[in-house]
Protein backbone atom coordinates (compact mmCIF):
# COMPACT_ATOMS: atom_id res chain seq x y z
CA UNK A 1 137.45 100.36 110.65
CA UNK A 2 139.02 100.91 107.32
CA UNK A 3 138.93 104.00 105.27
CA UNK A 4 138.45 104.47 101.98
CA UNK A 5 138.39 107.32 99.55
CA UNK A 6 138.82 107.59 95.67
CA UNK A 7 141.59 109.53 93.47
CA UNK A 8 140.29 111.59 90.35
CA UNK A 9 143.09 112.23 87.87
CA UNK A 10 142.75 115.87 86.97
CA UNK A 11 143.84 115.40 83.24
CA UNK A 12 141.79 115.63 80.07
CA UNK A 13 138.87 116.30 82.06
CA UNK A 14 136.85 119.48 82.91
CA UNK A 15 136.24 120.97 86.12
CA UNK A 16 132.08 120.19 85.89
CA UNK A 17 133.44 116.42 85.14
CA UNK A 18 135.37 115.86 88.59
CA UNK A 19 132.85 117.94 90.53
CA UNK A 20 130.07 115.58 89.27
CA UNK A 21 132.48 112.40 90.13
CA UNK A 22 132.93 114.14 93.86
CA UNK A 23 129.50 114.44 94.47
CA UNK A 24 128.02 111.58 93.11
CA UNK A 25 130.94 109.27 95.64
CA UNK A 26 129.60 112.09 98.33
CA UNK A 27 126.44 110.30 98.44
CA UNK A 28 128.09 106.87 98.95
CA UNK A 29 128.43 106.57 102.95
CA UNK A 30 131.66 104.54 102.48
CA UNK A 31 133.66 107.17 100.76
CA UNK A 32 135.17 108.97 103.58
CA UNK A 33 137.81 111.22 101.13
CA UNK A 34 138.34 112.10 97.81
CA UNK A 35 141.69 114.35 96.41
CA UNK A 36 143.78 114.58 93.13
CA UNK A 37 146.93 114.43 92.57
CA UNK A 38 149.69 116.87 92.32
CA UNK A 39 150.94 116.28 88.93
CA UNK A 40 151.43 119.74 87.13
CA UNK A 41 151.40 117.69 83.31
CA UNK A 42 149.03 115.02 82.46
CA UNK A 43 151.18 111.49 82.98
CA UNK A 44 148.91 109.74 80.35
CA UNK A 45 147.34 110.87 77.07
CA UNK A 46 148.78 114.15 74.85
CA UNK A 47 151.14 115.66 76.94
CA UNK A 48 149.93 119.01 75.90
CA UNK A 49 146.52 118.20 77.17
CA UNK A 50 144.67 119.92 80.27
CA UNK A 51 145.28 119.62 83.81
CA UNK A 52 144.59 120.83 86.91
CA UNK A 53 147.22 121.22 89.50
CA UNK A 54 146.31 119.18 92.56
């Protein structure tokens, strides 16, 4: 059986805004993972902008 999962780009976005993203794909059965990637500056968008490193 396949598994799938979603990215969330940690950039430009606040930590409330990918918690509520996680949890709201937590209640979706099919969504086995979720994760971020490990960029330490944003790849689109002001390249001064926030980002969490993954």
């Amino acid at each position: 059986m396949p598994s799938f999962g979603i990215m969330t780009a940690p950039v430009h976005a606040g930590y409330d805004d990918i918690r509520r993203v996680w949890r709201e794909a937590d209640a979706i059965p099919e969504i086995e993972h979720a994760w971020l990637f490990d960029h330490l500056l944003p790849i689109a968008g002001d390249p001064g902008g926030p980002v969490f490193e993954g």
